[in-house]
Protein backbone atom coordinates (compact mmCIF):
# COMPACT_ATOMS: atom_id res chain seq x y z
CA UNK A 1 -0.89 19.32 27.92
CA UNK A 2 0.02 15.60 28.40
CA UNK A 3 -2.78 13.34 29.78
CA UNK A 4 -2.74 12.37 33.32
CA UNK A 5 -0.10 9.34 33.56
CA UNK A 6 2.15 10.27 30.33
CA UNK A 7 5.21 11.61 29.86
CA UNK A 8 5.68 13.88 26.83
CA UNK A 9 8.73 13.30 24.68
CA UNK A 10 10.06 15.75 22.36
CA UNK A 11 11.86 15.62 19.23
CA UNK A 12 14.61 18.18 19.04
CA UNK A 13 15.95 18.01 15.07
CA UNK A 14 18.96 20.48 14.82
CA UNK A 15 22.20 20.08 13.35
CA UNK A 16 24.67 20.56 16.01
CA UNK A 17 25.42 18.38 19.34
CA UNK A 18 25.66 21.00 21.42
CA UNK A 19 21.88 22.50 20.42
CA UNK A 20 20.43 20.15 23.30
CA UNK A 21 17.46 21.17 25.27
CA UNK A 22 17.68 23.63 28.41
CA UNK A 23 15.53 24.41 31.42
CA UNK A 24 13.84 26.59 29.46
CA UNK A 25 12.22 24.91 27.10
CA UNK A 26 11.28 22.24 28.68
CA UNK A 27 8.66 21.39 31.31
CA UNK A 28 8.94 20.01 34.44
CA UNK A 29 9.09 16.14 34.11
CA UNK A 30 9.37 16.16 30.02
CA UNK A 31 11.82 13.83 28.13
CA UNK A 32 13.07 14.78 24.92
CA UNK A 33 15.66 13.53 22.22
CA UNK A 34 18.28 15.10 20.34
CA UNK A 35 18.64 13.79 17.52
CA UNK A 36 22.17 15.40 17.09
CA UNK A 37 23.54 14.10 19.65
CA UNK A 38 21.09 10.85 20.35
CA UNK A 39 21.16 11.69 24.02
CA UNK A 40 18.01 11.27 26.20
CA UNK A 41 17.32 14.45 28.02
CA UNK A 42 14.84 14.44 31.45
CA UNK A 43 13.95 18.13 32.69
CA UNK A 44 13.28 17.67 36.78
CA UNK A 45 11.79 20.63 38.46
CA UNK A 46 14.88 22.96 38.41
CA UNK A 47 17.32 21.47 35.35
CA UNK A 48 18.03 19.06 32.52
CA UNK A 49 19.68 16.09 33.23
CA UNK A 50 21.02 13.54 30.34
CA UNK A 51 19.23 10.13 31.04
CA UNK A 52 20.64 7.90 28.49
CA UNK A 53 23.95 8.56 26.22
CA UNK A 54 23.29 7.95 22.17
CA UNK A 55 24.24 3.94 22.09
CA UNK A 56 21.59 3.38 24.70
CA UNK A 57 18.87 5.63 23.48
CA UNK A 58 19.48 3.78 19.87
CA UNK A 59 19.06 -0.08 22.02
CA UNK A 60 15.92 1.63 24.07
CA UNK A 61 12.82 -0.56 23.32
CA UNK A 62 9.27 1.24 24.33
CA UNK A 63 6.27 -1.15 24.47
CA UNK A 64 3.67 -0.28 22.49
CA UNK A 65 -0.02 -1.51 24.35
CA UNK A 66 -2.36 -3.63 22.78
CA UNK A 67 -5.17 -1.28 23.88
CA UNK A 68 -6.79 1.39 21.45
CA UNK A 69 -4.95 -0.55 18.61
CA UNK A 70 -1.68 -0.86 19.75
CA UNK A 71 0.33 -4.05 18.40
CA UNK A 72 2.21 -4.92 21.05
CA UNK A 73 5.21 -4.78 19.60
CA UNK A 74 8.36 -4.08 22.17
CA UNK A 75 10.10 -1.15 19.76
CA UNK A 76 8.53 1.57 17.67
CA UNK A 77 10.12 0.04 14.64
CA UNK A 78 8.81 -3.22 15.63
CA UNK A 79 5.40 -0.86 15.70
CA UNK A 80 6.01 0.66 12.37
CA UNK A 81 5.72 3.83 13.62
CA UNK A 82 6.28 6.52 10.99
CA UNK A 83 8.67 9.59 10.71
CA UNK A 84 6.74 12.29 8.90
CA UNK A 85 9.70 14.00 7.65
CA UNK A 86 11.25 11.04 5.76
CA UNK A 87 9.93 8.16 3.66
CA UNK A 88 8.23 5.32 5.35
CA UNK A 89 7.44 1.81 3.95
CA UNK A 90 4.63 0.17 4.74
CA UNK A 91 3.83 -3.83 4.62
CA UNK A 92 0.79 -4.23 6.04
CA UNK A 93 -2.56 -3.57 5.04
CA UNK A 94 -3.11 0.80 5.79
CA UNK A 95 -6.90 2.03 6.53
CA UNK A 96 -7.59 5.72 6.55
CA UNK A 97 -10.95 6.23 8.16
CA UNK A 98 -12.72 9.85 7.52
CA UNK A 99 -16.33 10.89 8.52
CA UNK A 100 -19.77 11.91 7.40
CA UNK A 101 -17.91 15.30 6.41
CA UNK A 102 -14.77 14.48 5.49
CA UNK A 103 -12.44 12.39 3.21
CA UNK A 104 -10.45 9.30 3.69
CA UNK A 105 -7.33 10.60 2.18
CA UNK A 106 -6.23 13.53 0.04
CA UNK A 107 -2.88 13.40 -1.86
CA UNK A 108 -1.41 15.55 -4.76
CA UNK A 109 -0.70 12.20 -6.77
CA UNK A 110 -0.11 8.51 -6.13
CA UNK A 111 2.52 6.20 -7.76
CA UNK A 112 0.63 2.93 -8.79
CA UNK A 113 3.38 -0.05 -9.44
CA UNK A 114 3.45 -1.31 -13.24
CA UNK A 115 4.82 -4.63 -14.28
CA UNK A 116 6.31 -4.69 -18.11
CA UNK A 117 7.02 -8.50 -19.06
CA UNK A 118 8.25 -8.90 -22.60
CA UNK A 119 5.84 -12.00 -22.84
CA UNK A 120 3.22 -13.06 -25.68
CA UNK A 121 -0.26 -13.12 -23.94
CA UNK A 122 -1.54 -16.86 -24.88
CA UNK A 123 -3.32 -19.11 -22.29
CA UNK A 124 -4.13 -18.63 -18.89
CA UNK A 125 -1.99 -15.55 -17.40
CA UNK A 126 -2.18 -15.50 -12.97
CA UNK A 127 -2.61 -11.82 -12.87
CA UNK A 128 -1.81 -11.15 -9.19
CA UNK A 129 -2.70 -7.82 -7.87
CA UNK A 130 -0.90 -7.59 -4.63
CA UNK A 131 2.09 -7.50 -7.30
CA UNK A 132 1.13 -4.59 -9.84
CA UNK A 133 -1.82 -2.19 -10.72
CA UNK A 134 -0.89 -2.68 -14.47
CA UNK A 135 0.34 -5.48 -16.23
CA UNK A 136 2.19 -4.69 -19.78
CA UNK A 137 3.09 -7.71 -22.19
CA UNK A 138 5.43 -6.28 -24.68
CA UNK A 139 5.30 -9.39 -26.85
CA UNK A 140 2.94 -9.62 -29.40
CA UNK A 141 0.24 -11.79 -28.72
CA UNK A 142 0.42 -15.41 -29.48
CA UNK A 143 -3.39 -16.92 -28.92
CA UNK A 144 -6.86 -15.86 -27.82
CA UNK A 145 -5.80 -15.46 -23.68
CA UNK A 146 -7.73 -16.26 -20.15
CA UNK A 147 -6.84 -14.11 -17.25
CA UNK A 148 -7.64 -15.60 -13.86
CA UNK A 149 -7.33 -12.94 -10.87
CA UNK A 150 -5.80 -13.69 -7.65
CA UNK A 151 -4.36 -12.24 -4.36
CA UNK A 152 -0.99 -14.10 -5.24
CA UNK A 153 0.63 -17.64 -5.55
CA UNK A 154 -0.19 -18.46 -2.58
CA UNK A 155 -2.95 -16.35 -1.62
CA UNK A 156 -6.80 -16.11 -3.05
CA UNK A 157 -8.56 -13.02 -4.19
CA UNK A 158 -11.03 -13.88 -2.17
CA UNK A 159 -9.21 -14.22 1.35
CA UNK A 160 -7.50 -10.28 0.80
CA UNK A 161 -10.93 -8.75 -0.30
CA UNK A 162 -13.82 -8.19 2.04
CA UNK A 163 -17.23 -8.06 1.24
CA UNK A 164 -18.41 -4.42 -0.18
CA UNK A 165 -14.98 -3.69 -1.72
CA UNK A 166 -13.15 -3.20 -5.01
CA UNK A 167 -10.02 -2.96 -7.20
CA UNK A 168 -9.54 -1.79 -10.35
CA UNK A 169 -6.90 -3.75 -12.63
CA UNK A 170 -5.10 -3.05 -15.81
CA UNK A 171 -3.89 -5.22 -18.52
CA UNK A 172 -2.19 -4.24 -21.67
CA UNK A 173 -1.55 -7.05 -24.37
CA UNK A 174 -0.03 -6.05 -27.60
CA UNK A 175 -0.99 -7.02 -30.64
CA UNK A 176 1.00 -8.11 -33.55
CA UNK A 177 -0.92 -8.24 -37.18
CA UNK A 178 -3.05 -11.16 -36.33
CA UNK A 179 -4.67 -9.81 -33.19
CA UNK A 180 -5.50 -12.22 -30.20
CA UNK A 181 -8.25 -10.94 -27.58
CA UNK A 182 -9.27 -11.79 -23.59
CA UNK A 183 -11.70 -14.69 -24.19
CA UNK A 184 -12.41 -15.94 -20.82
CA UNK A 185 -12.20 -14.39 -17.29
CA UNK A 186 -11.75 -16.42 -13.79
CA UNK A 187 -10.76 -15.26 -10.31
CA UNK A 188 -9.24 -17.83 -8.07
CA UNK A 189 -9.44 -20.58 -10.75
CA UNK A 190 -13.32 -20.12 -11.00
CA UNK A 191 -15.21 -18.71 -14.19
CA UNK A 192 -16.57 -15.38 -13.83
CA UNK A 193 -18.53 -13.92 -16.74
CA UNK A 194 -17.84 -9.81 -16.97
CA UNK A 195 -20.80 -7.38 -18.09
CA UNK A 196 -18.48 -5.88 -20.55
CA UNK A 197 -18.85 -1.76 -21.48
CA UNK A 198 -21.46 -1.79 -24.16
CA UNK A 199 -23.04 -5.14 -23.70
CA UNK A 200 -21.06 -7.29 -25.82
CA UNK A 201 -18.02 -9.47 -24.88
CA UNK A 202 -14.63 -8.21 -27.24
CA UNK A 203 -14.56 -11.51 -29.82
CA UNK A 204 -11.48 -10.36 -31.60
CA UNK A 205 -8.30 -7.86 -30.66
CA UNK A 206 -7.22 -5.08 -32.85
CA UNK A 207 -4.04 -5.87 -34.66
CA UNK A 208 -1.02 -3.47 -34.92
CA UNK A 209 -1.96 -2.10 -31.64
CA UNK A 210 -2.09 -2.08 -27.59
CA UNK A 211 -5.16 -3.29 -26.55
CA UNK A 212 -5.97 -1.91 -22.60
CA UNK A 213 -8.17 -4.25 -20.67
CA UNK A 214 -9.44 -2.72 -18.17
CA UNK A 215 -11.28 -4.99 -14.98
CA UNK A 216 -13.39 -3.30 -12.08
CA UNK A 217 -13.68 -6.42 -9.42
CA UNK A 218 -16.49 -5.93 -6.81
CA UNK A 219 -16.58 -8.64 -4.19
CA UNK A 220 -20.20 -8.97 -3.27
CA UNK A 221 -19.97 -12.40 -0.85
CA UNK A 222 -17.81 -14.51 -0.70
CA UNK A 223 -16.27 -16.33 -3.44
CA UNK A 224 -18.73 -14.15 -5.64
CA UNK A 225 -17.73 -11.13 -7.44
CA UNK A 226 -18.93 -8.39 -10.04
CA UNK A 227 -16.45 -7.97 -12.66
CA UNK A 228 -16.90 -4.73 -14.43
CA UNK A 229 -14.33 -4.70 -18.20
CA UNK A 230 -13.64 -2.56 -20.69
CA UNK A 231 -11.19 -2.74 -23.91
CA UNK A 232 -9.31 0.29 -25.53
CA UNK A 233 -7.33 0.60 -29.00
CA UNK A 234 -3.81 2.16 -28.42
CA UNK A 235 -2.07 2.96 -31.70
């Protein structure tokens, strides 16, 4: 039952024009779409009428309220409003809120983005994490290497974390026969020092191999951060 004040719109998916909604499956002051034919549809209290043919239903705009965390926008694209039965791309930030007794999110699996950079890992290297999950140098390793963390470019680390959260990053440098190692961490340009798995800073790489860095970052105020690493031999 639609609250007080709302009109209902339905969705009706089928494959041929003439499959458009009828008096009898449709209440009394209900709107619904076909989307074979893109005609608006408006049931009064005795029969369906068509409302809007398909090139103005695809030009119709519905506001979207600020209210309850609405964004104003003027169109439900504008909105980014997903479709569940098709793929949806998202650009801004996503929260998924459960409760005392329930999960966030559940998913069979989750595609994390990997860049693969034939470089040599020497110097400092901006390791931007609104860009990849893993970064893979495919160049053997030129010189003992820094890795400074950052939002991107042009944004901190800082400014896209908030206090109490964390990211996990992953950073695979290969390693020719004289093996070159992470000697120095900073986020944003400042030094950080890591508490490294085991207790001990790496203070060589392993040659012949892929070494895996592996960085935990916990933002704990701001500007200040926990840096949890790791090191693996793949060979």
């Amino acid at each position: 039952m639609a609250q007080a004040g709302f009109t209902p719109i339905s969705i009706y998916y089928s494959t041929t024009a003439s499959n458009i909604p009828t008096a009898g499956n449709l209440v009394a002051g209900e709107l619904a779409i076909n989307t074979a034919d893109g005609k608006l549809y408006f049931k009064n209290s005795s029969n369906v009428v068509t409302l809007l043919a398909s090139s103005s239903v695809a030009a119709l705009t519905l506001p979207v309220s600020t209210a309850n965390g609405g964004t104003g926008a003027t169109s439900l694209a504008a909105a980014n409003i997903p479709v569940t039965n098709v793929a949806n791309s998202f650009t801004g930030l996503q929260t998924f809120a459960g409760t005392s007794s329930n999960a966030d999110l559940k998913t069979s699996n989750i595609l994390e983005t990997a860049t693969i950079s034939a470089t040599a890992a020497t110097g400092t290297i901006n390791y931007d994490v609104t860009t990849q999950s893993v970064l893979y140098y495919t160049t053997d390793a030129s010189g003992n290497f820094t890795v400074n963390f950052r939002g991107s470019s042009g944004t901190s680390l800082n400014t896209i974390m908030a206090t109490g959260e964390s990211l996990s990053a992953t950073f695979l440098v290969t390693n020719g026969s004289t093996a070159y190692y992470n000697s120095a961490v900073t986020i944003d340009g400042s030094s950080v020092t890591p508490k490294w798995q085991g207790g001990s800073a790496p203070t060589s790489g392993n040659a012949s191999s892929i070494d895996s860095y592996t960085y935990v970052i916990i933002k704990t105020g701001s500007a200040t951060f926990t840096v949890l690493a790791s090191v693996t031999k793949f060979a």
